[in-house]
Protein backbone atom coordinates (compact mmCIF):
# COMPACT_ATOMS: atom_id res chain seq x y z
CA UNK A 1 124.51 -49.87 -1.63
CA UNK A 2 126.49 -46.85 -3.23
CA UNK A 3 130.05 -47.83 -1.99
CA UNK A 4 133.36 -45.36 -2.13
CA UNK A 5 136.62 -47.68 -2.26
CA UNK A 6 139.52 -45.41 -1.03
CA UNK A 7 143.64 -46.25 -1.33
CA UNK A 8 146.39 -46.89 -3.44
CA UNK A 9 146.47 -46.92 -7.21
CA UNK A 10 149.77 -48.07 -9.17
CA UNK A 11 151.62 -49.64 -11.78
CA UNK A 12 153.35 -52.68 -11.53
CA UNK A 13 156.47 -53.02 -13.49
CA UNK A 14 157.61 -56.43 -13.18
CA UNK A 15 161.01 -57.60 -14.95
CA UNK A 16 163.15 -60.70 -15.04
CA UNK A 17 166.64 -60.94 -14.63
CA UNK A 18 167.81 -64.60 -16.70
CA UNK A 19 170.82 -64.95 -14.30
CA UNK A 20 171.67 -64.54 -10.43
CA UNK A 21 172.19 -61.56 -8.87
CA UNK A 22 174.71 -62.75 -6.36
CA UNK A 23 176.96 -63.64 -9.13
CA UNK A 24 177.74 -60.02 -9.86
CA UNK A 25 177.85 -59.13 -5.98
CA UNK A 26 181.37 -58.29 -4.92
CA UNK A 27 181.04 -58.48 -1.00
CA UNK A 28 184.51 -56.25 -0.11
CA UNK A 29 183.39 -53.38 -2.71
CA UNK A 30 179.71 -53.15 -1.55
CA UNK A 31 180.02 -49.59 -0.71
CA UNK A 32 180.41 -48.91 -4.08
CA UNK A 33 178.04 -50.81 -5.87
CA UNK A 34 177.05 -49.60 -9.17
CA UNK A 35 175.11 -52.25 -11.03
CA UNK A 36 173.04 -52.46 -14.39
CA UNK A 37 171.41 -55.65 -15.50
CA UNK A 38 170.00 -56.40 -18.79
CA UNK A 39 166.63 -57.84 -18.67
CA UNK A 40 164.73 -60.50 -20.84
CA UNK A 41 160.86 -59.98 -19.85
CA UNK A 42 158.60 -57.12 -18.69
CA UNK A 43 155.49 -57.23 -17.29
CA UNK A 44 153.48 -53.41 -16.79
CA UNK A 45 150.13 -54.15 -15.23
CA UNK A 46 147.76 -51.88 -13.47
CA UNK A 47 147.74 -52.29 -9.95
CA UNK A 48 146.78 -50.58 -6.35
CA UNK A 49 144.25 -52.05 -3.93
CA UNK A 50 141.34 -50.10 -4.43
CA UNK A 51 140.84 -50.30 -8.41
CA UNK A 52 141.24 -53.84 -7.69
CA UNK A 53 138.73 -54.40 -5.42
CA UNK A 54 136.63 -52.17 -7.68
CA UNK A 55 137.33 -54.19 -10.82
CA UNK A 56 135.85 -57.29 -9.29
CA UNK A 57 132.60 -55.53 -7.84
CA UNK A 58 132.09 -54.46 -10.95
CA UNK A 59 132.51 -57.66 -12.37
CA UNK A 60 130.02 -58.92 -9.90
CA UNK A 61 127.24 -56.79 -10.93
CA UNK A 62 128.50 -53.59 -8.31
CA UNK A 63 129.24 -49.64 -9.32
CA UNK A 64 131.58 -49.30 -6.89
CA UNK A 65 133.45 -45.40 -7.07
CA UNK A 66 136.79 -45.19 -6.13
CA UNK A 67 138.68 -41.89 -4.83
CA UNK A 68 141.99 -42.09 -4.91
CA UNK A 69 145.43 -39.36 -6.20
CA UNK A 70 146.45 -40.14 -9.28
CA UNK A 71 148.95 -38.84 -12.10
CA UNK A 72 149.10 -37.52 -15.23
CA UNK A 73 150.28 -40.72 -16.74
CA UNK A 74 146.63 -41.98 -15.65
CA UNK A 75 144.38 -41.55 -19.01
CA UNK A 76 144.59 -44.84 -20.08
CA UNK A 77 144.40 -47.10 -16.55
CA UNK A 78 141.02 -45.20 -16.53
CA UNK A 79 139.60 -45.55 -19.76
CA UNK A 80 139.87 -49.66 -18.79
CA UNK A 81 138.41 -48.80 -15.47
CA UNK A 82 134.98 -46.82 -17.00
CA UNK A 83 135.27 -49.95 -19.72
CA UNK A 84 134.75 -51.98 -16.79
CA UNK A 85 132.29 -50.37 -14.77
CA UNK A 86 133.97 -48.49 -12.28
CA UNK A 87 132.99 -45.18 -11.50
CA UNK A 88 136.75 -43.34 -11.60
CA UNK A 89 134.71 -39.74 -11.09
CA UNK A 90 136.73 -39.43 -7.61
CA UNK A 91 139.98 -40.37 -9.24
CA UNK A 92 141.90 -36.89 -9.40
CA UNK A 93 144.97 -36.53 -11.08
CA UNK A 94 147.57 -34.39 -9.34
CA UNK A 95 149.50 -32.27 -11.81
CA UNK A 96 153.01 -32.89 -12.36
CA UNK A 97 153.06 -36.23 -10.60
CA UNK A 98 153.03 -40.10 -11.80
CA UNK A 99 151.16 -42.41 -10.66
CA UNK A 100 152.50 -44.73 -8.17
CA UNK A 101 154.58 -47.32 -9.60
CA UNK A 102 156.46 -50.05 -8.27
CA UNK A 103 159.32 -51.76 -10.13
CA UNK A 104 160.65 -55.10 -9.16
CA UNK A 105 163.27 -57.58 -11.21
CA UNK A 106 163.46 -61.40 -10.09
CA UNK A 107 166.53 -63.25 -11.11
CA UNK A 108 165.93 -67.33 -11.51
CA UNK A 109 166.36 -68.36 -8.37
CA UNK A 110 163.23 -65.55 -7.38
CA UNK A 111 165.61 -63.70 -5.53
CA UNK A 112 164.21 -59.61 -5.92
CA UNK A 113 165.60 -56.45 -6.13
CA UNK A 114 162.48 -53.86 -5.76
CA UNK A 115 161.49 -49.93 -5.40
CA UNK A 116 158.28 -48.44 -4.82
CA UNK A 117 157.91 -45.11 -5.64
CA UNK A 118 154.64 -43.20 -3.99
CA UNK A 119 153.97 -40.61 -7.09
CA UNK A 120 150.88 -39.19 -6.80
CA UNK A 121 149.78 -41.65 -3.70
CA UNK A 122 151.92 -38.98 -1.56
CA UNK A 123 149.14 -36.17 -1.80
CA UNK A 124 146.59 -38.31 -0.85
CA UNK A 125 145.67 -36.24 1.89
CA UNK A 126 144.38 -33.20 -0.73
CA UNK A 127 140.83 -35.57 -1.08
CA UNK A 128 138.44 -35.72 1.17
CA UNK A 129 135.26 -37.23 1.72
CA UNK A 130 133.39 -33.65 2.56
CA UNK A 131 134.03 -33.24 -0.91
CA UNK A 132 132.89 -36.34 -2.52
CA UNK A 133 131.48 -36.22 -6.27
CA UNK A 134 128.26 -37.69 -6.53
CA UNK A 135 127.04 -37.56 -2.90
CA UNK A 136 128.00 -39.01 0.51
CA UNK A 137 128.46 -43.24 -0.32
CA UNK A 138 126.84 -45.16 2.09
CA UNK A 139 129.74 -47.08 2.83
CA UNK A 140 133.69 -46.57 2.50
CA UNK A 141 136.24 -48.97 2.27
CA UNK A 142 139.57 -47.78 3.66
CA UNK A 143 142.16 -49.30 2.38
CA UNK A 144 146.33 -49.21 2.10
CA UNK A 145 147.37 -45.42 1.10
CA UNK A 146 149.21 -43.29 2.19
CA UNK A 147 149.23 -43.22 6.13
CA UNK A 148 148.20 -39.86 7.00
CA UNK A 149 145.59 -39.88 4.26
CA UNK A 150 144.43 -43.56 6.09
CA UNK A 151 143.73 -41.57 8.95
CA UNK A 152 142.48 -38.15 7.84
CA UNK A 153 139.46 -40.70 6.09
CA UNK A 154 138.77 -42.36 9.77
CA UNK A 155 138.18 -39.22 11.17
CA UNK A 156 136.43 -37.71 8.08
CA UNK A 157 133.89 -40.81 8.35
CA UNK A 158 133.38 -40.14 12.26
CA UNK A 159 132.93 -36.71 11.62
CA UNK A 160 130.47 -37.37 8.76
CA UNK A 161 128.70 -40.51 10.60
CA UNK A 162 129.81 -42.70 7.38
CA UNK A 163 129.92 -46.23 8.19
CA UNK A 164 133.36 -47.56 7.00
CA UNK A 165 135.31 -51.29 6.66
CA UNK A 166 138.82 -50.73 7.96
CA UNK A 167 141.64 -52.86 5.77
CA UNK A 168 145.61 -51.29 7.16
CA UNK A 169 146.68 -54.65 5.94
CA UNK A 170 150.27 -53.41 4.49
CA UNK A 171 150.94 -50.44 6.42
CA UNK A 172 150.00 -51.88 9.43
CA UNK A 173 154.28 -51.93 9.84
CA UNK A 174 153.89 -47.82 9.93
CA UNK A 175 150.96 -47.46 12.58
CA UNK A 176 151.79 -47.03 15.97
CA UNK A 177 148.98 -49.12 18.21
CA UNK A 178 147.18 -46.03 18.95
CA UNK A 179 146.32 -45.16 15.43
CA UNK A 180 145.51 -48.51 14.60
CA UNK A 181 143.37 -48.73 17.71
CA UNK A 182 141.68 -45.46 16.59
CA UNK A 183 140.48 -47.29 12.87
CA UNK A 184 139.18 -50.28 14.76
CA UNK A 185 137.35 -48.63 17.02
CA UNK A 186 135.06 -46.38 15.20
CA UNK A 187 135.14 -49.10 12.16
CA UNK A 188 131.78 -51.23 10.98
CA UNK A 189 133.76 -54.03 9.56
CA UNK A 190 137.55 -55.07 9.50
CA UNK A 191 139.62 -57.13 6.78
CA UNK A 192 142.99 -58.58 7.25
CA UNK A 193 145.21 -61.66 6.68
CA UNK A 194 146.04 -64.11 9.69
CA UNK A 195 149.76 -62.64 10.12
CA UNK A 196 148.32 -59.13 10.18
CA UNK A 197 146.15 -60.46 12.90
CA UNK A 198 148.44 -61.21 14.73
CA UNK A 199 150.14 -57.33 13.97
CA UNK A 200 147.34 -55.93 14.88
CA UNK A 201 146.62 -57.45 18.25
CA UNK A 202 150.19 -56.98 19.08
CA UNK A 203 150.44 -53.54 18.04
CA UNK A 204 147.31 -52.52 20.06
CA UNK A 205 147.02 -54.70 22.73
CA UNK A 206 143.87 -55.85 22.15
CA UNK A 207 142.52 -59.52 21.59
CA UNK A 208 140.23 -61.31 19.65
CA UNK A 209 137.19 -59.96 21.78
CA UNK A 210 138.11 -56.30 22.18
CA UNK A 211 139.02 -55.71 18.75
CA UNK A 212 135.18 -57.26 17.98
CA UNK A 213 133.51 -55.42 20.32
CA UNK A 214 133.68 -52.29 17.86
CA UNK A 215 132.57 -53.97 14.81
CA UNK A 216 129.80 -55.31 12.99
CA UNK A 217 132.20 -58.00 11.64
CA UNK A 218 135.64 -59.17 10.83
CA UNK A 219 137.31 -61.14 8.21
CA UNK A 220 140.58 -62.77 8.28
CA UNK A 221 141.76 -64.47 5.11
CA UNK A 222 144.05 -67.47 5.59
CA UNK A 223 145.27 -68.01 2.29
CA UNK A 224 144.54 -71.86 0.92
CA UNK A 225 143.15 -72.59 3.85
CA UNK A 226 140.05 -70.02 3.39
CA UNK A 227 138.94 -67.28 5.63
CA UNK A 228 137.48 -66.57 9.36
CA UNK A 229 134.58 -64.59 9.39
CA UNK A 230 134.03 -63.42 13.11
CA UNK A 231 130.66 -61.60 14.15
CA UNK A 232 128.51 -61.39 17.13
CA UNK A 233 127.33 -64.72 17.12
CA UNK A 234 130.51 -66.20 17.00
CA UNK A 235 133.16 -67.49 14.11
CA UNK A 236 132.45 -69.18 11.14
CA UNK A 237 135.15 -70.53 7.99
CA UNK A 238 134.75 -70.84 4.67
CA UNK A 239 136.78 -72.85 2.86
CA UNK A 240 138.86 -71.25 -0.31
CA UNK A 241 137.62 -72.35 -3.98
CA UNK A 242 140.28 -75.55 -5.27
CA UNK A 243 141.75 -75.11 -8.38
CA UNK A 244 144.69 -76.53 -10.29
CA UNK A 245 145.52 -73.15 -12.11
CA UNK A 246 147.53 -70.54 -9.64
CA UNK A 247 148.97 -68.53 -11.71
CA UNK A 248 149.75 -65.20 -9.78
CA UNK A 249 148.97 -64.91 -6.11
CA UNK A 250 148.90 -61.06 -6.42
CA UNK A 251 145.25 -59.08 -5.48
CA UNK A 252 143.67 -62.80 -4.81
CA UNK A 253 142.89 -60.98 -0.96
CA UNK A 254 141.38 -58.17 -3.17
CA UNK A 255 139.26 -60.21 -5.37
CA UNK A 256 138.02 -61.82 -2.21
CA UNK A 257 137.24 -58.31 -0.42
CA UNK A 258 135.26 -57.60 -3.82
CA UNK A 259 133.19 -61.08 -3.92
CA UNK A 260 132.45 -60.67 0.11
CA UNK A 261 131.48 -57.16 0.06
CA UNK A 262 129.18 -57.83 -2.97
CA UNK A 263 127.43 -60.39 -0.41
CA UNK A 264 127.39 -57.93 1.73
CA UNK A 265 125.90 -55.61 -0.19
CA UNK A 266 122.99 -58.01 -1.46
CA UNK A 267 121.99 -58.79 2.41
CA UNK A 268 122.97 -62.17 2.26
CA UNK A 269 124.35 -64.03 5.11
CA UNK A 270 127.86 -64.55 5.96
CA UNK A 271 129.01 -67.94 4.74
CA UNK A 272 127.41 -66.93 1.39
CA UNK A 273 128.85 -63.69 1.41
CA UNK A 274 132.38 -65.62 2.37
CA UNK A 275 132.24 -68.13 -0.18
CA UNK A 276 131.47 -65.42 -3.17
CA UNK A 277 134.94 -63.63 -1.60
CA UNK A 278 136.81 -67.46 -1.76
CA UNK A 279 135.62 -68.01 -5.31
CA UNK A 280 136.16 -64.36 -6.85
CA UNK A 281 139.58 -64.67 -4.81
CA UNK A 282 140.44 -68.14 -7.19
CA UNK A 283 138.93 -66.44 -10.30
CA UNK A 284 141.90 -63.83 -9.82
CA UNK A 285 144.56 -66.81 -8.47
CA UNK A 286 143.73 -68.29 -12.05
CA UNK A 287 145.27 -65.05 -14.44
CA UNK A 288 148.39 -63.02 -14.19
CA UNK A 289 147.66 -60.13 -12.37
CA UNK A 290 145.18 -58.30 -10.22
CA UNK A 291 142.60 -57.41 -13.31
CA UNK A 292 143.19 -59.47 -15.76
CA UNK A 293 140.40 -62.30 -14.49
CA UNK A 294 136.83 -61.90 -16.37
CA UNK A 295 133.67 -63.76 -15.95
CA UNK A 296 130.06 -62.78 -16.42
CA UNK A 297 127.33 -62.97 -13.15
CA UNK A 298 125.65 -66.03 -14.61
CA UNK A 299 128.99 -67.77 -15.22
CA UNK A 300 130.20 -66.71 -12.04
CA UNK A 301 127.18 -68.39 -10.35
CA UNK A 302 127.26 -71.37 -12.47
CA UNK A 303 130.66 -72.07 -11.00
CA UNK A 304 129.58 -71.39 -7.63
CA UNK A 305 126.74 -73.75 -7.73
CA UNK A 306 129.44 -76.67 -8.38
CA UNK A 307 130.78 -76.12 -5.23
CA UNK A 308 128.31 -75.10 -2.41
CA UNK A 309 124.05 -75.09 -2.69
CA UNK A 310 122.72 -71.52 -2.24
CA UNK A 311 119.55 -72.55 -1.88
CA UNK A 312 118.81 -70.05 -4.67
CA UNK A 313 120.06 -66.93 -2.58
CA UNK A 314 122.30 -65.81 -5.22
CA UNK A 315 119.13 -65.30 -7.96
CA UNK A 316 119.60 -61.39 -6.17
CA UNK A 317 122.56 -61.43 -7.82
CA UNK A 318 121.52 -62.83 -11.54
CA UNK A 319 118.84 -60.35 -10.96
């Protein structure tokens, strides 16, 4: 299945700050603050949902392509990215822009000072699927982006009859309910985590049933505690992977998007498909960052096999 992986793409500039920050915060002269703080560590990683979902299908044996805006600070996030598989063909970088970036400094009591700054994510909108190199994918993923370009892509995949999975997750806060009701409606499939559930039902006004009623199927990931995979016949859970090593919590939903989709994309049913998601999600839990976790198929299965019997389903994916 030739799969197109839209949304954000960024660096991650991650600092820390060896004291407190409320030590230097004078509350009577906050109008005025003008602060400068001298950090010990910092962390740049590459970052943005859809090269990470992309890095673990690739991992997993997929070519997933990924369209997303980009800037001219790009060159070497996707040299790693063609290293890795990942067909970066659709990545266009917009002249005179950045990247998206997002800078964050923790002091040692994890209290955060953060900004985000939208770069080249902000012209979004200037792709389009009617203009996709390579051909029409047979699936798109729709992930966090920039809003309008979120739903210029839902009514680019109506328009072109292009079956597509629906993940708002974090800007879920800047849809009204009718534009969220809009992506569930036409989607095939729907990802999300339990609170943004919860968001999403509120925002729309729709329960458990209605939302399902438009989709093939729906996955909510609940953390530790696994995922909910809802479909016609009813729910089933999968429990997540155990492991002693959590080392980063960051793109672990991402990795598990990857490992389900890549079940998905072999045919195989939905607890397998769930339980490569919970597993690729604990390979990432296990590094520092969103693509820094490797593995090969045959290892990947290996470790699989010491948790749940496939009953040799996943030889498709040795093969």
């Amino acid at each position: 299945m030739d799969v197109l992986i839209t949304g954000s793409v960024a660096y991650d500039y991650l600092m820390t700050f060896p004291g407190l920050f409320k030590e230097h915060l004078l509350a009577e002269h906050l109008e005025k603050i003008s602060l400068s703080f001298l950090v010990d560590k910092l962390d740049r990683r590459r970052g943005g949902i859809a090269p990470n979902i992309a890095y673990t299908m690739a991992l997993l044996g997929g070519k997933p392509r990924v369209m997303a805006a980009v800037g001219e600070d790009f060159a070497e996030y996707r040299a790693f990215l063609n290293d890795h598989g990942v067909d970066t063909t659709n990545m266009e970088v917009i002249e005179g822009t950045y990247t998206a970036s997002y800078f964050a400094t923790t002091d040692r009591s994890n209290a955060q000072v953060a900004s985000f700054y939208p770069g080249a994510m902000a012209r979004a909108t200037e792709l389009t699927l009617k203009q996709v190199k390579g051909g029409a994918p047979q699936l798109v993923i729709i992930s966090p982006n920039d809003p309008v370009a979120m739903q210029q892509y839902v009514a680019e995949c109506k328009e072109l009859s292009i079956p597509y999975v629906y993940d708002p997750s974090q800007q879920i806060v800047r849809f009204d309910g009718s534009i969220l009701r809009t992506g569930v409606e036409s989607a095939h499939a729907m990802f999300m985590n339990e609170y943004e559930f919860e968001l999403v039902k509120d925002k729309t006004g729709m329960d458990d049933k209605a939302i399902l009623a438009h989709l093939d199927y729906m996955v909510v990931t609940l953390g530790p505690k696994g995922a909910d995979i809802y479909t016609k016949d009813g729910k089933a859970w999968v429990e997540a992977v155990p492991t002693d090593t959590i080392v980063d919590p960051t793109g672990g939903g991402d990795a598990f998007r990857a490992g389900f989709l890549t079940g998905f994309r072999l045919g195989l049913d939905w607890e397998t498909s769930g339980r490569l998601g919970s597993l690729a999600a604990t390979y990432c839990l296990e590094q520092a960052g969103p693509q820094t976790h490797h593995f090969s198929v045959a290892d990947f299965v290996t470790r699989y096999r010491q948790h749940y019997d496939d009953g040799g389903k996943l030889q498709s994916l040795l093969a």
